[in-house]
Protein backbone atom coordinates (compact mmCIF):
# COMPACT_ATOMS: atom_id res chain seq x y z
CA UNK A 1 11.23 -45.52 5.42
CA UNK A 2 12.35 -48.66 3.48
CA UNK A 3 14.19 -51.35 4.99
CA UNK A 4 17.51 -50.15 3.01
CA UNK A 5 16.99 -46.95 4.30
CA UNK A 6 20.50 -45.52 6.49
CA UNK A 7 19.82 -42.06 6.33
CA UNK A 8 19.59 -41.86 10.54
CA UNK A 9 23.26 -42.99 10.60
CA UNK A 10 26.14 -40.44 11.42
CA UNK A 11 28.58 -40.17 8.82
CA UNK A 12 31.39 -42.08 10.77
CA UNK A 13 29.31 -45.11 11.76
CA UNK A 14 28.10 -45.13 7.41
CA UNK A 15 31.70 -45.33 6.68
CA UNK A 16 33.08 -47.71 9.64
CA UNK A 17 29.85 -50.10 8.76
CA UNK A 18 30.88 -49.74 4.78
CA UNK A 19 34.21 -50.88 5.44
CA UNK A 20 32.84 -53.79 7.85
CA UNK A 21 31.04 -54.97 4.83
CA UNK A 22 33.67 -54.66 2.64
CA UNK A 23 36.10 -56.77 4.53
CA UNK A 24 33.59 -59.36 5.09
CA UNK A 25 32.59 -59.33 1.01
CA UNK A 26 36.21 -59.79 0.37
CA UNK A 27 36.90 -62.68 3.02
CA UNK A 28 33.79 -64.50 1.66
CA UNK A 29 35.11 -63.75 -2.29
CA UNK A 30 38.08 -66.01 -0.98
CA UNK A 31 36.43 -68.49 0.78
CA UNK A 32 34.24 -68.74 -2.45
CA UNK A 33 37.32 -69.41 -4.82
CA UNK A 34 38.17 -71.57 -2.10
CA UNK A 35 35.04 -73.65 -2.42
CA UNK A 36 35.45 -73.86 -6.42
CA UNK A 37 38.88 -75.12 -6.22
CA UNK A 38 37.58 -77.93 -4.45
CA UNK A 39 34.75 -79.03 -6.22
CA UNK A 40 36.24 -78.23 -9.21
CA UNK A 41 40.06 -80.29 -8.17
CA UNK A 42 37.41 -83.54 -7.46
CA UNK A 43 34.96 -82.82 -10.16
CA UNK A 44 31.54 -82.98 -7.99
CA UNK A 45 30.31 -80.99 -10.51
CA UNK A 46 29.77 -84.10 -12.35
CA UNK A 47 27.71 -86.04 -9.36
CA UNK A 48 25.53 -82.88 -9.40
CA UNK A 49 24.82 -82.89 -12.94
CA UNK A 50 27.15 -80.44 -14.71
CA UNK A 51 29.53 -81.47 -17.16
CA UNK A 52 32.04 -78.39 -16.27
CA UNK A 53 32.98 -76.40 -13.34
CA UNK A 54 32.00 -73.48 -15.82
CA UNK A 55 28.48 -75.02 -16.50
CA UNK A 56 28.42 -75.14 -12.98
CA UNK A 57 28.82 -71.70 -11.96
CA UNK A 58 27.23 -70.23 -14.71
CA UNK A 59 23.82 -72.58 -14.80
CA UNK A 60 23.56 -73.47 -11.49
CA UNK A 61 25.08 -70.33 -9.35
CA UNK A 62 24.17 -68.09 -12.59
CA UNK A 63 27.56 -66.46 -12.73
CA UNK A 64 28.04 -64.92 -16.09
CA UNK A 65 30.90 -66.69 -18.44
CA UNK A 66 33.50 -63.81 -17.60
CA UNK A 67 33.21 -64.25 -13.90
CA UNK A 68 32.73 -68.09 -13.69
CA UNK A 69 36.12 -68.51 -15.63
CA UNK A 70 38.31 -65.76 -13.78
CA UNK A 71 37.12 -67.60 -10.60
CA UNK A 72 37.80 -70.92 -11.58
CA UNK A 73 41.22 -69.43 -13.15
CA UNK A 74 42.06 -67.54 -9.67
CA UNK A 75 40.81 -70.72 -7.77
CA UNK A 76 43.14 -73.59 -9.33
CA UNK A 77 46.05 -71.66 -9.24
CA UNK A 78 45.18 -70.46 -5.64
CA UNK A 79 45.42 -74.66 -4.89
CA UNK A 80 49.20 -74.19 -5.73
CA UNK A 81 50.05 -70.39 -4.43
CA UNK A 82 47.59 -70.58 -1.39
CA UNK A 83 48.71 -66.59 -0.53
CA UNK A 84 46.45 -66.30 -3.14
CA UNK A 85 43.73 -66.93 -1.25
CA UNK A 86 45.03 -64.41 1.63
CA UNK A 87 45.78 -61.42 -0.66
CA UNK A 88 41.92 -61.63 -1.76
CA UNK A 89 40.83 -62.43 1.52
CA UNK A 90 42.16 -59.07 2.82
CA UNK A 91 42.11 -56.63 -0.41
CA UNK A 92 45.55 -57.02 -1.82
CA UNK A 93 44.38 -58.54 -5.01
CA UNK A 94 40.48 -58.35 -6.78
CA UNK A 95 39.58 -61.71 -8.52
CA UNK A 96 39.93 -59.53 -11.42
CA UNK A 97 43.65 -58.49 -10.78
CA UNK A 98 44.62 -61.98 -9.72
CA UNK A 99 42.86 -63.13 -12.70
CA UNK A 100 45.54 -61.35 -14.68
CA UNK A 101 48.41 -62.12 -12.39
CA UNK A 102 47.78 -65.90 -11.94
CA UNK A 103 49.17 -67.64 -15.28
CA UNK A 104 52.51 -65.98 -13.97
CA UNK A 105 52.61 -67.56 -10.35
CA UNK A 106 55.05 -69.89 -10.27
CA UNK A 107 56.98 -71.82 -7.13
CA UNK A 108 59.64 -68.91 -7.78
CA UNK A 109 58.06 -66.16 -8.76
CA UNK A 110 54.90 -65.83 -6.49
CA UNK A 111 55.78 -64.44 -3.41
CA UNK A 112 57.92 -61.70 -5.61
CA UNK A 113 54.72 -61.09 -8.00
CA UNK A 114 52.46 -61.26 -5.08
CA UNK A 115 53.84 -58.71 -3.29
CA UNK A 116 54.61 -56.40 -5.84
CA UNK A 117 51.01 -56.55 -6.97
CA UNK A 118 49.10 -55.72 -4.02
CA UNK A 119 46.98 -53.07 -4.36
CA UNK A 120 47.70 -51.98 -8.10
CA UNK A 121 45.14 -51.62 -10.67
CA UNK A 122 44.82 -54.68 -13.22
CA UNK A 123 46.60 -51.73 -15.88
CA UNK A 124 49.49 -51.44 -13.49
CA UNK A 125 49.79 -55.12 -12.89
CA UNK A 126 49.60 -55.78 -16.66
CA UNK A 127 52.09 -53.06 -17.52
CA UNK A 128 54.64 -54.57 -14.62
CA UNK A 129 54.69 -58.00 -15.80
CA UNK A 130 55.31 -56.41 -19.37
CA UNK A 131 58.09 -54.88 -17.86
CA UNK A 132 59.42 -57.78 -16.21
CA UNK A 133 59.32 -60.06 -18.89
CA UNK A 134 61.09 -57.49 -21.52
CA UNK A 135 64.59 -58.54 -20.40
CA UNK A 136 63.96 -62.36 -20.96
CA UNK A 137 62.32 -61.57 -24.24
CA UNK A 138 65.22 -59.20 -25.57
CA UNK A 139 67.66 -61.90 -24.43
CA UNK A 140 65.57 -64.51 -26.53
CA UNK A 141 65.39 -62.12 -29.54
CA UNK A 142 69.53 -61.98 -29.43
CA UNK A 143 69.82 -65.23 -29.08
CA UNK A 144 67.43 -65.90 -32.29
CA UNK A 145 69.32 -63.04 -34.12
CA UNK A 146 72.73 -64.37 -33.46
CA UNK A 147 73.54 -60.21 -32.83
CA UNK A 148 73.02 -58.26 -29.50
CA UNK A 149 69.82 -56.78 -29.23
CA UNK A 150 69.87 -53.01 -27.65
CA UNK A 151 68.15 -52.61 -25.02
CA UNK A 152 66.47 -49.37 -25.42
CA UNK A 153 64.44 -47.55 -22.45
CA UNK A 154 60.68 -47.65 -22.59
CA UNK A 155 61.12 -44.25 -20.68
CA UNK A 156 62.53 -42.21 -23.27
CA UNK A 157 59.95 -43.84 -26.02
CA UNK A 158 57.65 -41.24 -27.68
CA UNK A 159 54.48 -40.09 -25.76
CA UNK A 160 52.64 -41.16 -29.26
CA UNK A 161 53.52 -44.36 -29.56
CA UNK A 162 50.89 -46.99 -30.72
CA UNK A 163 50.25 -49.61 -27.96
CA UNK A 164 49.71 -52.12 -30.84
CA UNK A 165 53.23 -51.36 -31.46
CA UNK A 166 54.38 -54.02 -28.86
CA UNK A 167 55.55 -56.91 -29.79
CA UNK A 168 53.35 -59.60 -28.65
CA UNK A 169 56.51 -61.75 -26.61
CA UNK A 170 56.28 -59.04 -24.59
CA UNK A 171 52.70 -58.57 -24.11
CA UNK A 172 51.54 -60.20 -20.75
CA UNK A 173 48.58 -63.02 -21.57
CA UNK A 174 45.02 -61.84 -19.56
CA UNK A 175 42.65 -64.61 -18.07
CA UNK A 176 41.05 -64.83 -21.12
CA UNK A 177 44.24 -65.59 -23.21
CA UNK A 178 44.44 -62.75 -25.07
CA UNK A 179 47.67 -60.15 -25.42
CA UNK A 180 47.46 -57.15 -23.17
CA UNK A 181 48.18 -55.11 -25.42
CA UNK A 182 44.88 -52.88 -24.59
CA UNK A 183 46.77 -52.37 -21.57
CA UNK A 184 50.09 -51.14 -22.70
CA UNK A 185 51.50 -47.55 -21.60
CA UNK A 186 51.82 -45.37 -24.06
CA UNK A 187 55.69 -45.28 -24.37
CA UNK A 188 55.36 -49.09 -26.17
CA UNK A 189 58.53 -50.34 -27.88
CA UNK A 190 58.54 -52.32 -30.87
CA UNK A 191 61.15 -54.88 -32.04
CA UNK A 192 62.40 -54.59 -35.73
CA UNK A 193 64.90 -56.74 -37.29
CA UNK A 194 66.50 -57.78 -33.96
CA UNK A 195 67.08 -54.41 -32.49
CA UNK A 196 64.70 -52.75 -29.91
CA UNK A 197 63.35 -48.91 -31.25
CA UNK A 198 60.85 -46.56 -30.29
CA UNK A 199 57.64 -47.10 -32.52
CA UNK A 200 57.20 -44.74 -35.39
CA UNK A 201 53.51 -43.80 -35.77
CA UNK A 202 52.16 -42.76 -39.41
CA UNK A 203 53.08 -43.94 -42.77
């Protein structure tokens, strides 16, 4: 029998020791992040060798370039939203949904966006910060125009409408700075000439 071998355990204790583990993987994710928000906000990287926090993680914890920079993402604005730290800690959030959520926590808006996030999938999260940011963007748009913009349900959009059809104001931005749009449900709106209408596919 190998030393990974848990065949001998009963079903219950397999699951109630999985979960163990996961809590404790999650708590340690956090303290982690915690860890690289402080070497990172005083720069020991430097006295170590490492020009970057990313060179750091990625040459000297070998972290590959996607995880290094979600974590170092998640980590300096966890310095300013520290329930950051606690909704990893305990599940609410993956570094990867946090990744996504972080460039919107703000002094007013994070306990809102926390709190609403917990526990979605990083498509959910994406699509309800979409969501959330459409009025502000239609009330820019009018404002541009110099006409009222009509606000026009994403619910009643077309079940074949492209997600490339959204406009990218109102595309939330990912860690890695690019539109969401890969993301987007599949009742996307697109603007046109000031005035909000379902996307026409074809032509």
């Amino acid at each position: 029998m190998h030393r990974y071998s848990r065949m001998h355990l009963t079903p219950a204790d397999a699951m109630r020791s999985l979960e163990t583990i996961d809590l404790e993987e999650k708590s340690r994710i956090a303290e982690g992040i915690a860890l690289i928000a402080v070497l990172d906000q005083r720069r020991d990287f430097l006295a170590a060798g490492y020009s970057s926090m990313r060179s750091y993680c990625m040459d000297r914890l070998r972290m590959s370039e996607d995880k290094a920079l979600r974590r170092i993402q998640v980590a300096r604005v966890a310095l300013r939203v520290p329930g950051l730290f606690e909704h990893l800690a305990d599940g609410r959030l993956t570094v990867t949904t946090a990744a996504v959520l972080a460039p919107h926590l703000g002094p007013e808006t994070a306990t809102e966006l926390l709190e609403r996030a917990s526990f979605r999938s990083k498509a959910e999260i994406v699509q309800m910060l979409a969501e959330r940011s459409r009025p502000r963007a239609l009330a820019s748009m009018a404002a541009e125009h110099g006409s009222n913009v009509e606000p026009v349900s994403c619910q009643h959009a077309p079940a074949h409408a492209a997600p490339h059809a959204i406009p990218l104001e109102l595309c939330a931005p990912l860690a890695d700075g690019s539109a969401a749009t890969q993301h987007a449900p599949a009742h996307a709106m697109h603007a046109r000439r000031g005035r909000v209408s379902p996307a026409v596919t074809g032509g």
